[in-house]
N, C-alpha and C. Protein backbone atom coordinates (compact mmCIF):
# COMPACT_ATOMS: atom_id res chain seq x y z
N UNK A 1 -16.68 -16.88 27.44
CA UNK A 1 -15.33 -16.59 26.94
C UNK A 1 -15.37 -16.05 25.51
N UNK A 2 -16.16 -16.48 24.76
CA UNK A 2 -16.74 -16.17 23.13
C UNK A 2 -16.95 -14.68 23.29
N UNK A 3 -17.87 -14.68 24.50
CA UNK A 3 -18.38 -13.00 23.77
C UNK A 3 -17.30 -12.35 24.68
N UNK A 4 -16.81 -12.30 25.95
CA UNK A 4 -15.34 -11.91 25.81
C UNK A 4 -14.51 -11.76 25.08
N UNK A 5 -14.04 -12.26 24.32
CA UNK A 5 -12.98 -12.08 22.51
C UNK A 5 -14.16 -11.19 21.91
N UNK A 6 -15.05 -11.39 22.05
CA UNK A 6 -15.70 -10.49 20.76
C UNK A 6 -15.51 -9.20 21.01
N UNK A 7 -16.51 -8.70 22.44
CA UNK A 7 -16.34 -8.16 22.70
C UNK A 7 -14.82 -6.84 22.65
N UNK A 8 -13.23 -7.75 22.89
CA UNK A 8 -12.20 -6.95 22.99
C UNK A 8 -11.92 -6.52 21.44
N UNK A 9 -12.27 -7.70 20.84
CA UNK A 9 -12.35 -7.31 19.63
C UNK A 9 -12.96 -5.65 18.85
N UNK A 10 -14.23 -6.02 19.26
CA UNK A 10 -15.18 -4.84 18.91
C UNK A 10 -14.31 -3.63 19.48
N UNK A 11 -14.02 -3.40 21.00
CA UNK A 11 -13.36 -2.41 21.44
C UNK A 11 -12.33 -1.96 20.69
N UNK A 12 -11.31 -2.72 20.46
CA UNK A 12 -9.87 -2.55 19.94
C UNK A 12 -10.29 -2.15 18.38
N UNK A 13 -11.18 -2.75 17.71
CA UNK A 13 -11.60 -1.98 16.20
C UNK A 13 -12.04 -0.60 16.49
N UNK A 14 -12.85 -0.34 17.27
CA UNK A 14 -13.67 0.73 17.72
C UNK A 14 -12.83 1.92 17.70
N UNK A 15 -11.70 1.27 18.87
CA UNK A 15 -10.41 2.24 18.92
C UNK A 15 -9.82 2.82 17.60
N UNK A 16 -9.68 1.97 16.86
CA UNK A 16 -8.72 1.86 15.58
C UNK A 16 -9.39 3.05 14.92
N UNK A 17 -11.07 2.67 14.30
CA UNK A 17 -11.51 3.08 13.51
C UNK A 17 -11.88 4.88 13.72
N UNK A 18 -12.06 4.91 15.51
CA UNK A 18 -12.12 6.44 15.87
C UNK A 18 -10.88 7.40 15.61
N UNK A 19 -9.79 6.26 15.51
CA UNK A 19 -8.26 6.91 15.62
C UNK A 19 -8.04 7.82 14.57
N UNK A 20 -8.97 6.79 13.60
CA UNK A 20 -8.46 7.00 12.09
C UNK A 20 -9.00 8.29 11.22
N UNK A 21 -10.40 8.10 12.37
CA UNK A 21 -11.30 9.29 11.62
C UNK A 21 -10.12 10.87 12.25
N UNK A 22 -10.07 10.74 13.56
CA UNK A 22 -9.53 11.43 14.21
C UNK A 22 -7.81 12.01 13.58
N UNK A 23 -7.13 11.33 13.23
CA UNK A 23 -5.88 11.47 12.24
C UNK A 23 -6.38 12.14 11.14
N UNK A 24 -7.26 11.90 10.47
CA UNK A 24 -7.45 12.77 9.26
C UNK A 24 -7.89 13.95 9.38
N UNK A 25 -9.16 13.98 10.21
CA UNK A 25 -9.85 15.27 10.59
C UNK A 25 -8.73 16.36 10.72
N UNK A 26 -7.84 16.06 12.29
CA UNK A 26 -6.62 16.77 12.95
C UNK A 26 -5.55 16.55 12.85
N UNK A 27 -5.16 15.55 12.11
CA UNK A 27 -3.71 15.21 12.25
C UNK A 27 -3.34 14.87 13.38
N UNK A 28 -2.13 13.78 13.02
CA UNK A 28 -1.37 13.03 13.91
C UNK A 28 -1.27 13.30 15.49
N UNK A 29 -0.58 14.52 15.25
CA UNK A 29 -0.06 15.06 16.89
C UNK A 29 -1.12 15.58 17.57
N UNK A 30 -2.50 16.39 16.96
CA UNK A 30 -3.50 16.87 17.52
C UNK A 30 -4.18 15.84 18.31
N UNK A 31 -4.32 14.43 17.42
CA UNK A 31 -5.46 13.96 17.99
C UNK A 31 -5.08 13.68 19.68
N UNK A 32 -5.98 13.38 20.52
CA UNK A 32 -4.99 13.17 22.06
C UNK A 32 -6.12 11.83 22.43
N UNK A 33 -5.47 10.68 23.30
CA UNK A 33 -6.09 9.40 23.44
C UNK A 33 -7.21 10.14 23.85
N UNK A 34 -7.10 11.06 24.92
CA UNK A 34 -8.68 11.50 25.55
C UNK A 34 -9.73 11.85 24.71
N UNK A 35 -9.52 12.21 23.57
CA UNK A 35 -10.64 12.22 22.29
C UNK A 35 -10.85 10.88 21.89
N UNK A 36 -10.02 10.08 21.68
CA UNK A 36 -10.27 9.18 20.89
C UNK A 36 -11.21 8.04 21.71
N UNK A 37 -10.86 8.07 23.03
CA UNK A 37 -11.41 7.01 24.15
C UNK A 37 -12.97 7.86 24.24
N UNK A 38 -12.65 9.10 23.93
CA UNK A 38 -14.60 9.82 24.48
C UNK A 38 -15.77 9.55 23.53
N UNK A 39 -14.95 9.96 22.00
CA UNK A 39 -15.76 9.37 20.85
C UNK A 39 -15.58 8.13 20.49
N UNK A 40 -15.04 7.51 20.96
CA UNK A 40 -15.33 5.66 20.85
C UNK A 40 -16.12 5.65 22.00
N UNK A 41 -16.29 5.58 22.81
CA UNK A 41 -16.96 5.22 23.92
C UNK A 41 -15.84 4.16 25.11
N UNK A 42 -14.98 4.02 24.95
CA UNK A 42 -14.36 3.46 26.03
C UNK A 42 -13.88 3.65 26.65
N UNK A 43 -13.36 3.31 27.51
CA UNK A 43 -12.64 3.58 28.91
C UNK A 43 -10.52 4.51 28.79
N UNK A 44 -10.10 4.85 29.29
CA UNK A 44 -8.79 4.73 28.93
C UNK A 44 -7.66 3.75 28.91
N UNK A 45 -8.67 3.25 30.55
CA UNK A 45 -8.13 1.94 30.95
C UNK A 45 -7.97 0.44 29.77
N UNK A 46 -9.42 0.51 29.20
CA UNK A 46 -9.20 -0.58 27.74
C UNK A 46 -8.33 0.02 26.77
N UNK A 47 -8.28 1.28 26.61
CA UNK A 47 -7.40 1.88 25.12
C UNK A 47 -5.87 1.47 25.72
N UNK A 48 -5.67 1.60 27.13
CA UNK A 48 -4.04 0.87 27.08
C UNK A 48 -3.63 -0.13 27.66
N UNK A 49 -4.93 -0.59 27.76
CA UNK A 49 -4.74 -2.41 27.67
C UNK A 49 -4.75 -2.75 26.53
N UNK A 50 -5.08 -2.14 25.47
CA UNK A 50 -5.04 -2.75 24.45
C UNK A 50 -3.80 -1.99 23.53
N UNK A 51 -3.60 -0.90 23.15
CA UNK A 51 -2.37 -0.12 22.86
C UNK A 51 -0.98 -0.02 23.72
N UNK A 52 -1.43 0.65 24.86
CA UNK A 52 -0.32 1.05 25.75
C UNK A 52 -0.29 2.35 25.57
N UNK A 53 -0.28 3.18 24.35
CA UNK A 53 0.12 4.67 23.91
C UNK A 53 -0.50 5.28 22.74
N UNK A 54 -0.59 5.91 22.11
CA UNK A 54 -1.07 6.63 21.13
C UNK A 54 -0.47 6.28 20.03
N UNK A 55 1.04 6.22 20.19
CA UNK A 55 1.95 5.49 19.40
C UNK A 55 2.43 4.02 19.03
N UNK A 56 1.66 3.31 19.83
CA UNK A 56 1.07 2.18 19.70
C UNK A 56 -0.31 1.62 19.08
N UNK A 57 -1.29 2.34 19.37
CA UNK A 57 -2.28 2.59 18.30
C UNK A 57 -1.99 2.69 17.06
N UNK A 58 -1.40 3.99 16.36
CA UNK A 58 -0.63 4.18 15.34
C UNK A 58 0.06 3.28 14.30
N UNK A 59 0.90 2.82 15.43
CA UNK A 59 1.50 2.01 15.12
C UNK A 59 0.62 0.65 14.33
N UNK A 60 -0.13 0.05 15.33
CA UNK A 60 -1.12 -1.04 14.84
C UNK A 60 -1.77 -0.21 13.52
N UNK A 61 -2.30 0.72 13.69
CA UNK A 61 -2.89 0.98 12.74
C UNK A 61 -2.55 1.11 11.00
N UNK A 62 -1.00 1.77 11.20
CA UNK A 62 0.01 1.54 10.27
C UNK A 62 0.26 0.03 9.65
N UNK A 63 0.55 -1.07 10.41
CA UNK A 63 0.83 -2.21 9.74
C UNK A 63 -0.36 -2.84 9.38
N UNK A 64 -2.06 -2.43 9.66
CA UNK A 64 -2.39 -2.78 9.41
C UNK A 64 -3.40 -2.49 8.10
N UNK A 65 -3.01 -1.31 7.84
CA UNK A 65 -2.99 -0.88 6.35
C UNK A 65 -1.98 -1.00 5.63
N UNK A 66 -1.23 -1.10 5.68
CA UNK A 66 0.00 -1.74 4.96
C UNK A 66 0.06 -3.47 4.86
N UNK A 67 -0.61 -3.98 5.40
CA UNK A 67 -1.07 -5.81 4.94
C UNK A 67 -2.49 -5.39 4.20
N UNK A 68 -3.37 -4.22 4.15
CA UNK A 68 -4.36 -4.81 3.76
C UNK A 68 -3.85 -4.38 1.98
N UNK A 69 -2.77 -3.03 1.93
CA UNK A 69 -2.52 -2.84 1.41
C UNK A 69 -1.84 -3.49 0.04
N UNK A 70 -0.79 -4.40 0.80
CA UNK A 70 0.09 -5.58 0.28
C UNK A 70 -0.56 -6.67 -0.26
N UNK A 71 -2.02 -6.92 0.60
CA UNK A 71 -2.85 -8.31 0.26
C UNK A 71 -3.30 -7.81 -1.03
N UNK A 72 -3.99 -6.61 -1.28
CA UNK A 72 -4.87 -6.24 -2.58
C UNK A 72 -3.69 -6.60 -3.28
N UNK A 73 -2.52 -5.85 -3.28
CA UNK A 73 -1.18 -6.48 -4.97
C UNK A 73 -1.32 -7.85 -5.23
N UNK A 74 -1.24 -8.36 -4.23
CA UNK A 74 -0.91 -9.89 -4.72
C UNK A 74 -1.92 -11.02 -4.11
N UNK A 75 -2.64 -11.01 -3.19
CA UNK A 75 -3.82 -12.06 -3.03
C UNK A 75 -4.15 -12.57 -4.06
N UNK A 76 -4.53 -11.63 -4.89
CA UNK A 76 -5.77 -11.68 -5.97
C UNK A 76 -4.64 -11.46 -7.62
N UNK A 77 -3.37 -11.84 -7.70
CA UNK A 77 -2.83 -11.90 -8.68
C UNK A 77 -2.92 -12.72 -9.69
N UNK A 78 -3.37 -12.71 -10.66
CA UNK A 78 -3.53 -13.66 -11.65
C UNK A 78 -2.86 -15.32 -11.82
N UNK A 79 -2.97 -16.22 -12.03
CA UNK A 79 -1.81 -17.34 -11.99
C UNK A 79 -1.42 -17.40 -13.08
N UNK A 80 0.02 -16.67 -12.76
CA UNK A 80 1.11 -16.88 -13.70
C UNK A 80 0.94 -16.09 -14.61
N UNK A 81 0.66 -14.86 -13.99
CA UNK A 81 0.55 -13.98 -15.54
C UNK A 81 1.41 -13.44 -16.40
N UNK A 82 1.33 -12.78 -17.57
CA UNK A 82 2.52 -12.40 -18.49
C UNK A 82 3.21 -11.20 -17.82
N UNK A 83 3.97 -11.03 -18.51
CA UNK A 83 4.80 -9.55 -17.77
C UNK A 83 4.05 -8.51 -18.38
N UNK A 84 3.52 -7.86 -19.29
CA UNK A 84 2.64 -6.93 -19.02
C UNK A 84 1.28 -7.03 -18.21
N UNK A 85 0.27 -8.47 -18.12
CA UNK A 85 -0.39 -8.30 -17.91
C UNK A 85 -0.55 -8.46 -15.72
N UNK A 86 0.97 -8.93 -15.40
CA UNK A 86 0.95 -8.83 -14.14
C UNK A 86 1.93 -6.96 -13.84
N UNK A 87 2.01 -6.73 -14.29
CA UNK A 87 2.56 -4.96 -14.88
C UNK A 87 1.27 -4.38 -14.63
N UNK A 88 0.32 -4.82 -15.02
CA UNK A 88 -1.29 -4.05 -15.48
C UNK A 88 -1.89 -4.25 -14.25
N UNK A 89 -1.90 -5.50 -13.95
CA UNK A 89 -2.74 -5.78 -12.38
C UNK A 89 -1.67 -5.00 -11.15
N UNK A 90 -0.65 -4.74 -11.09
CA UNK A 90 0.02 -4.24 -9.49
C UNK A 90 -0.33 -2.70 -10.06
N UNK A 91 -0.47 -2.40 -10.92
CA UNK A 91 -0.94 -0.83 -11.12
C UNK A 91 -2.38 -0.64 -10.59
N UNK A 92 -3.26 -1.08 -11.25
CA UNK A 92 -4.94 -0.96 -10.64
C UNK A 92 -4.83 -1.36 -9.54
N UNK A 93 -4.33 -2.40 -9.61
CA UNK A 93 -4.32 -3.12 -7.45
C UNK A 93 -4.64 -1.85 -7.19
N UNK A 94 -2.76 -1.22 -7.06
CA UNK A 94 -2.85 -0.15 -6.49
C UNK A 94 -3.51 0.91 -6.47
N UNK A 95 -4.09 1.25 -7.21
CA UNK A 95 -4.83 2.31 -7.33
C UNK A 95 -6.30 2.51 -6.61
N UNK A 96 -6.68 1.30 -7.05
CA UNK A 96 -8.02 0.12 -6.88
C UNK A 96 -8.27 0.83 -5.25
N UNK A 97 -7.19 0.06 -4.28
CA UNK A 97 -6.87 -0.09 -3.03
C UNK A 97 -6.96 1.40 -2.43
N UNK A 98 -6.07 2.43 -3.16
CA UNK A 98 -6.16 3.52 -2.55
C UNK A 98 -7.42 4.29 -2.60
N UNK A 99 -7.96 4.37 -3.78
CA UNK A 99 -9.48 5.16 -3.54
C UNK A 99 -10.60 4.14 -3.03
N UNK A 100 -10.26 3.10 -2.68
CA UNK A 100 -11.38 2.28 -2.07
C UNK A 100 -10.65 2.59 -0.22
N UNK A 101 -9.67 2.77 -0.12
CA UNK A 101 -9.35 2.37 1.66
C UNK A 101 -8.79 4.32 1.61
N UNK A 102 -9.28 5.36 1.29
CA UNK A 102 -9.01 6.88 1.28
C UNK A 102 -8.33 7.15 2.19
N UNK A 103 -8.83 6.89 3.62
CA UNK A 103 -8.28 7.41 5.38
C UNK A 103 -6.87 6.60 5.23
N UNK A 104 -7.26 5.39 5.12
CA UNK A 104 -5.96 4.68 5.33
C UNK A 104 -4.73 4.68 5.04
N UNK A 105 -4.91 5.19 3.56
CA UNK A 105 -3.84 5.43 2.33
C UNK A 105 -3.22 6.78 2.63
N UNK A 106 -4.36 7.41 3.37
CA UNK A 106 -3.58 8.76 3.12
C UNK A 106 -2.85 8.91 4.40
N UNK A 107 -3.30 8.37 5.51
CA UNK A 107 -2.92 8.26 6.96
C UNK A 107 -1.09 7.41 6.87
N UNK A 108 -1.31 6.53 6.01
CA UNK A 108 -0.13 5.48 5.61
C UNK A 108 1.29 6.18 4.78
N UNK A 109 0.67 6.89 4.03
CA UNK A 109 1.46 8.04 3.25
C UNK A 109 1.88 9.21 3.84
N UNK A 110 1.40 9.63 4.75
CA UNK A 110 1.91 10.64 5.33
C UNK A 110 2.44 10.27 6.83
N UNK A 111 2.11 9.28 6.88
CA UNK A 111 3.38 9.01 8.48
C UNK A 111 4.58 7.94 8.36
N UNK A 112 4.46 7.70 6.75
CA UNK A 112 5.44 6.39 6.67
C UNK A 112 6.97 7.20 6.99
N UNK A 113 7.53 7.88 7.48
CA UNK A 113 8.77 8.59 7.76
C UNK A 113 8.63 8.91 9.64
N UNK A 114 7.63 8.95 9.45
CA UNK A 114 7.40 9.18 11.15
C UNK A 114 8.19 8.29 12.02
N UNK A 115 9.10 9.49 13.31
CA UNK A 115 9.85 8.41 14.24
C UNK A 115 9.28 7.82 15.18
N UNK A 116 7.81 8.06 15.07
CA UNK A 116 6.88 7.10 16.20
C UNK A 116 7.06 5.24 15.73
N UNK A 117 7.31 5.48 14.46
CA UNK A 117 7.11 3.89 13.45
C UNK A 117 8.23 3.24 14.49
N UNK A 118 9.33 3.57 15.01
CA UNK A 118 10.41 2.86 14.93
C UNK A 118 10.57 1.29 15.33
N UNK A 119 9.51 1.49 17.00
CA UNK A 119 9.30 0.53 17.31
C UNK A 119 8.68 -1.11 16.81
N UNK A 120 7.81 -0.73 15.44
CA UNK A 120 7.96 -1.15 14.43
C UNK A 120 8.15 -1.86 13.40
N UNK A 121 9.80 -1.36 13.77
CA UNK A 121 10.13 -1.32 11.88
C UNK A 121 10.43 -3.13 11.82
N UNK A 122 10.65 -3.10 12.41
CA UNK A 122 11.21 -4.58 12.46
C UNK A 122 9.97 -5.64 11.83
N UNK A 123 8.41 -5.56 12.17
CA UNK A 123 7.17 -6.26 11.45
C UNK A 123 7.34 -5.30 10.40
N UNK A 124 7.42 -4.07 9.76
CA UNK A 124 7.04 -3.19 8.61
C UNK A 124 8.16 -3.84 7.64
N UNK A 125 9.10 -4.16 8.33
CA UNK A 125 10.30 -4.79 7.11
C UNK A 125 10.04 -5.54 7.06
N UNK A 126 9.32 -6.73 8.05
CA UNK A 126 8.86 -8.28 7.44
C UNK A 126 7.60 -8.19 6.57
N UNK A 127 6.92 -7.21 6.75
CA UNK A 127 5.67 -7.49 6.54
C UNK A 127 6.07 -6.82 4.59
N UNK A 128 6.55 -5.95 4.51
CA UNK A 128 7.18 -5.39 3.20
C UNK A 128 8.15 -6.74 1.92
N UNK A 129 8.62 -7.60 3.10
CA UNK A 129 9.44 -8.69 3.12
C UNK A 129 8.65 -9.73 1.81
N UNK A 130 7.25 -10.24 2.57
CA UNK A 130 6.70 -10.54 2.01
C UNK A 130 5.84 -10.07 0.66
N UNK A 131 5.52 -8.97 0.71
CA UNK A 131 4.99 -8.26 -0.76
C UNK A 131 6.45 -8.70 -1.81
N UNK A 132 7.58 -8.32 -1.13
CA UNK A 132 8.75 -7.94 -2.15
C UNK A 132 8.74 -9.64 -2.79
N UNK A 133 8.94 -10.95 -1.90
CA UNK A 133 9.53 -12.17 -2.43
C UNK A 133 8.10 -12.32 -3.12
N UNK A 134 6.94 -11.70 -2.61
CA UNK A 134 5.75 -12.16 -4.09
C UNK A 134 5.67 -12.37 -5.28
N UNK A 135 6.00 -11.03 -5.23
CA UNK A 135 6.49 -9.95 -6.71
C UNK A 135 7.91 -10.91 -7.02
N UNK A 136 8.81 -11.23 -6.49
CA UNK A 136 10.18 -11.51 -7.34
C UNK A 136 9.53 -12.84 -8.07
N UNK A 137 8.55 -13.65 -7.41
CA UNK A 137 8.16 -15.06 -7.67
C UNK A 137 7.64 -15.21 -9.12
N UNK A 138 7.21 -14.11 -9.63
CA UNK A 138 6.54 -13.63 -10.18
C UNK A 138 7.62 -13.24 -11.48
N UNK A 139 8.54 -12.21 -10.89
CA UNK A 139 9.04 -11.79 -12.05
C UNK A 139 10.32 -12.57 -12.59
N UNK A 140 11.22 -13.30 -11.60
CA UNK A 140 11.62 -14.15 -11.89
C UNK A 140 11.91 -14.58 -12.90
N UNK A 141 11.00 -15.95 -13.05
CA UNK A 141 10.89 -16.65 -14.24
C UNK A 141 10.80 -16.22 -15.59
N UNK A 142 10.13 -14.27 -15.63
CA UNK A 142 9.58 -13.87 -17.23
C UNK A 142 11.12 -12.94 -17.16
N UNK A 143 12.45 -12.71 -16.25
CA UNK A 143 13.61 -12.09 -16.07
C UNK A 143 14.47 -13.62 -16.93
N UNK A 144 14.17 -14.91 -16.63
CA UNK A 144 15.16 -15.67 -17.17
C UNK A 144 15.19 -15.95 -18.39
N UNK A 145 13.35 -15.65 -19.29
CA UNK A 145 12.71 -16.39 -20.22
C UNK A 145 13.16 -14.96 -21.06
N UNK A 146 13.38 -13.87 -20.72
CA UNK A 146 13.86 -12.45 -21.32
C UNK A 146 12.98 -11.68 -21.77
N UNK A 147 11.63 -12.12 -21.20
CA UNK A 147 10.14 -11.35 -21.26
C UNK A 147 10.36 -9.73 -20.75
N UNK A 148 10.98 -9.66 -19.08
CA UNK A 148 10.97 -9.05 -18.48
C UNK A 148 12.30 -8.02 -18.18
N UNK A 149 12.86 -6.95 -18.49
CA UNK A 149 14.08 -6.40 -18.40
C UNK A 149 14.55 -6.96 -16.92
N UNK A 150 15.90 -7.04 -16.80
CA UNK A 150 16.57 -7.67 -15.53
C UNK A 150 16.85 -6.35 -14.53
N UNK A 151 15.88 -5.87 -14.12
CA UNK A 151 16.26 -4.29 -13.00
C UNK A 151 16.31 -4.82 -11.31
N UNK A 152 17.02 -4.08 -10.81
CA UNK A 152 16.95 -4.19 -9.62
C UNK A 152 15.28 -4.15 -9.10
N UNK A 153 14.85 -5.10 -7.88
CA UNK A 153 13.54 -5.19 -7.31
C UNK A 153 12.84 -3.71 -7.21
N UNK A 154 13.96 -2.90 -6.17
CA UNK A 154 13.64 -1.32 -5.79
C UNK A 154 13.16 -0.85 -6.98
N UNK A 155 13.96 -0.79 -8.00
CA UNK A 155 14.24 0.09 -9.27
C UNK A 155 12.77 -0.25 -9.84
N UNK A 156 12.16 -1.32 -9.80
CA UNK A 156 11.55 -2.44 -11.25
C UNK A 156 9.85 -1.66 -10.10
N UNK A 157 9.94 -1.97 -8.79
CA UNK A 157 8.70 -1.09 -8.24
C UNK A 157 8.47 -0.30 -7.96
N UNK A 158 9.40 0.59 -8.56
CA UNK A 158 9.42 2.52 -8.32
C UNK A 158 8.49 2.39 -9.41
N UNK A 159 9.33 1.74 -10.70
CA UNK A 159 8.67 2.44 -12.15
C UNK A 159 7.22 2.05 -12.03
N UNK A 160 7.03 0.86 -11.65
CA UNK A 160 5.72 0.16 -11.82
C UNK A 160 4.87 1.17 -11.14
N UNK A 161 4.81 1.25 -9.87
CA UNK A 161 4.06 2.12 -8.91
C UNK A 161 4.17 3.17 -8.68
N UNK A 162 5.78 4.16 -8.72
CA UNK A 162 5.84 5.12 -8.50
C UNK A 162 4.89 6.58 -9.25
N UNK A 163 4.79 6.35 -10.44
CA UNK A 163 4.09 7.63 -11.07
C UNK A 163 2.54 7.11 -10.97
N UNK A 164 2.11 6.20 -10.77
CA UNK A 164 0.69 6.02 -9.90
C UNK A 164 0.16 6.61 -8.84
N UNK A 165 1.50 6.58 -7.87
CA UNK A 165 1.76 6.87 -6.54
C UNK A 165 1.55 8.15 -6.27
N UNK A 166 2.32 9.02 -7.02
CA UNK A 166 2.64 10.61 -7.13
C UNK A 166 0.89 11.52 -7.31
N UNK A 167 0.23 10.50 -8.59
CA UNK A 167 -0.72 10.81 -8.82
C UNK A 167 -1.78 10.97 -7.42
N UNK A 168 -1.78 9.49 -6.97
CA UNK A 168 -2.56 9.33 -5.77
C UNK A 168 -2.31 10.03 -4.80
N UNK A 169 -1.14 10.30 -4.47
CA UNK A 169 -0.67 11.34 -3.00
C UNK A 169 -1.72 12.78 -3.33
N UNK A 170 -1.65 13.57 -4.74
CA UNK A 170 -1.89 14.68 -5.12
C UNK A 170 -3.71 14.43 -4.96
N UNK A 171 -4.32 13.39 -5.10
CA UNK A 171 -5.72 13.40 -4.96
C UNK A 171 -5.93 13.00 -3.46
N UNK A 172 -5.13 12.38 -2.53
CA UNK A 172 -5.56 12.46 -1.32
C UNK A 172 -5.30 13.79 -0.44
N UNK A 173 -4.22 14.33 -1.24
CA UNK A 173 -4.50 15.71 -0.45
C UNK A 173 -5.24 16.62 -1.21
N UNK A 174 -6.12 16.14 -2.07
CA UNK A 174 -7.31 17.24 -2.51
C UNK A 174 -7.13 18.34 -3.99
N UNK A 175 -5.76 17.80 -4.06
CA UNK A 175 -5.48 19.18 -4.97
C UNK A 175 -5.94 18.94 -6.00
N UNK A 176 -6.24 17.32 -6.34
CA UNK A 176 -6.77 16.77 -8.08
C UNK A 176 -8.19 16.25 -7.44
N UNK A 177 -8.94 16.40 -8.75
CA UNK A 177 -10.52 16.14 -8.60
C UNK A 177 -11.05 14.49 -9.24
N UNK A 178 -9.75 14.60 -10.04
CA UNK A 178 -10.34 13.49 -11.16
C UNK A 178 -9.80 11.89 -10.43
N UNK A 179 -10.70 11.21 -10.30
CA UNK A 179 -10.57 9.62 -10.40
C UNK A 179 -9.41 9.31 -10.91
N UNK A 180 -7.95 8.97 -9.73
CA UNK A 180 -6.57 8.22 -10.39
C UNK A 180 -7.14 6.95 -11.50
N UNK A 181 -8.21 6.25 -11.31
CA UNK A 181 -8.45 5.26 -11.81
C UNK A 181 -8.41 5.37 -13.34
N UNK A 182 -8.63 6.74 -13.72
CA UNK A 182 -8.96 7.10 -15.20
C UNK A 182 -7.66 7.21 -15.84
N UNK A 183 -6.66 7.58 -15.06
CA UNK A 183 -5.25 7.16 -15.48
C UNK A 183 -4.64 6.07 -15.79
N UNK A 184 -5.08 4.94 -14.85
CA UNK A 184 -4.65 3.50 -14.99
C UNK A 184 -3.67 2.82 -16.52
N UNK A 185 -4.62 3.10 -16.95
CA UNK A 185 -4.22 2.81 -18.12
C UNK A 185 -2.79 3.33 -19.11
N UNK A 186 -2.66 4.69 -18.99
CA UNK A 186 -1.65 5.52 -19.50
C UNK A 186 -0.51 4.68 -18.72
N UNK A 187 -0.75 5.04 -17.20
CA UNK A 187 0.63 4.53 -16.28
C UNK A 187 0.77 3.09 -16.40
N UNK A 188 0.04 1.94 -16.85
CA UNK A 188 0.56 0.83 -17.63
C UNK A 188 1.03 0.69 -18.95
N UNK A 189 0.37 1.64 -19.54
CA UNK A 189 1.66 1.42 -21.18
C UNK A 189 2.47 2.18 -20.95
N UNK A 190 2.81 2.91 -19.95
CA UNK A 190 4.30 3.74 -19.71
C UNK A 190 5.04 2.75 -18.92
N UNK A 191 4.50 1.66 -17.64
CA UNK A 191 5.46 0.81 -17.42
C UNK A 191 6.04 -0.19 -18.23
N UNK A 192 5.00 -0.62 -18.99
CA UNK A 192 4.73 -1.36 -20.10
C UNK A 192 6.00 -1.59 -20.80
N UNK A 193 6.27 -0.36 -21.67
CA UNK A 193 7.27 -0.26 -22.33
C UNK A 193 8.65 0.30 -21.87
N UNK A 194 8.64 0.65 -20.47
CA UNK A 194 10.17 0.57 -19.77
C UNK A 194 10.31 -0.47 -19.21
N UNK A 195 9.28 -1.79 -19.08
CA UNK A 195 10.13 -2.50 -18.38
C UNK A 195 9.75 -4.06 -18.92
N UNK A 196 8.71 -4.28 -20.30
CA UNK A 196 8.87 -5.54 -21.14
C UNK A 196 9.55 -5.06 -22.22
N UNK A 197 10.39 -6.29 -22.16
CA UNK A 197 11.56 -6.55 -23.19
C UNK A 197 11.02 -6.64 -24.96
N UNK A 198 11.32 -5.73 -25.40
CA UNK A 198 10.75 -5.34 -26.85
C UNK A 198 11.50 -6.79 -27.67
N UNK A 199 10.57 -6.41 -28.64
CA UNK A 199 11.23 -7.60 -29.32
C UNK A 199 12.43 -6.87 -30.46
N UNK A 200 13.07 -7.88 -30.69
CA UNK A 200 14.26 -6.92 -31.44
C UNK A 200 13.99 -7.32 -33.09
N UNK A 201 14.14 -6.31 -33.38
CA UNK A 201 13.81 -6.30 -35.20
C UNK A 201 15.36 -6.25 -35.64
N UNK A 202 15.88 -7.19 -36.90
CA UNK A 202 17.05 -7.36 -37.93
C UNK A 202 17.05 -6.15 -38.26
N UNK A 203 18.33 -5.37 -38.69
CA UNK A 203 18.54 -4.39 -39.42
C UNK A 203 18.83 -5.29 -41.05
N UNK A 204 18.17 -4.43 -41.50
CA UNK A 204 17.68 -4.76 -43.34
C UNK A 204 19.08 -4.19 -43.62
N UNK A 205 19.90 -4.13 -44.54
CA UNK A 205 20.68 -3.47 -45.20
C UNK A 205 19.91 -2.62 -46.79
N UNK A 206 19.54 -2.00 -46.97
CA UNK A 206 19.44 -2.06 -48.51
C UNK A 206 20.78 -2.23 -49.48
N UNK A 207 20.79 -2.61 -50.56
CA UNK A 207 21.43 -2.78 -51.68
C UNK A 207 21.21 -1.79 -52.14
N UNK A 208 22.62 -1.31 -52.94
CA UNK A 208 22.67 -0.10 -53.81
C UNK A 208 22.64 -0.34 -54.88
């Protein structure tokens, strides 16, 4: 029974991992199960016992870069860190994550609008669910203590991630050469200072 599970196991990765090469190479709509079952080596019969469809594949494959995605932000988050320095870590996370998982990120980025997802959406919103109440757990407390500006969640992880993001899209489709990682830094003292609460300096009067 052991090497049975392993076994479906091995298959169903097998699947995944041919899918993936196969999505990037050709894109989405090109690839067809009959490639993907010939260069994995399996049957069709296991690819939809274990999928059902192409868009089921996909699908798995989608949420499951998007948890491994979500785990790098916050698994490994500091305990209890300051508001810049948990500002500093969801930036590299991210970054970290995307040039270490390349296929995935870029496969994830370019079908997250896709109406194959739909079926879906319903784990992609839970599974998103959880990244989001991480992060609030987090910011929370440095929002009451007045560490942290009070922005909407959406708003507060555009700034954080978004111009990271932009960067990374432009190197997975090839057009930039240079390591996002070498940026890191810039795009944290730019979140840095839109979104920890400066300290406020007295206006002096001078005497005349």
């Amino acid at each position: 029974m052991q090497f049975e599970s392993q076994h479906l196991s091995t298959t169903r990765q097998s699947l995944l991992d041919t899918a993936l090469n196969f999505f990037t190479l050709v894109g989405y709509e090109a690839a067809t199960v009959a490639a993907i079952c010939q260069s994995s080596g399996v049957s069709n019969g296991s690819f939809f016992h274990h999928f059902g469809s192409k868009e089921g594949l996909a699908g798995t494959l989608f949420l499951e870069a998007l948890r491994s995605y979500h785990a790098a932000l916050v698994e490994e988050l500091p305990i209890n860190p300051t508001a810049p320095e948990g500002i500093a870590w969801l930036i590299a996370a991210h970054v970290r994550w995307v040039v270490a998982h390349r296929a995935e990120a870029r496969f994830m980025f370019e079908q997250v609008r896709s109406e194959w997802l739909a079926p879906i959406q319903v784990e992609r919103q839970a599974t998103n669910m959880v990244l989001a109440k991480a992060i609030e757990a987090w910011r929370k407390p440095l929002i009451e203590k007045g560490e942290l500006e009070n922005t909407p969640p959406l708003a507060f992880f555009s700034q954080v991630i978004g111009p990271a993001q932009l960067l990374c899209r432009v190197w997975l489709s090839s057009q930039a050469d240079s390591d996002p990682m070498q940026h890191v830094e810039f795009f944290t003292n730019c979140a840095i200072r839109a979104l920890v609460t400066q300290p406020k300096t007295a206006n002096k009067r001078t005497k005349s």
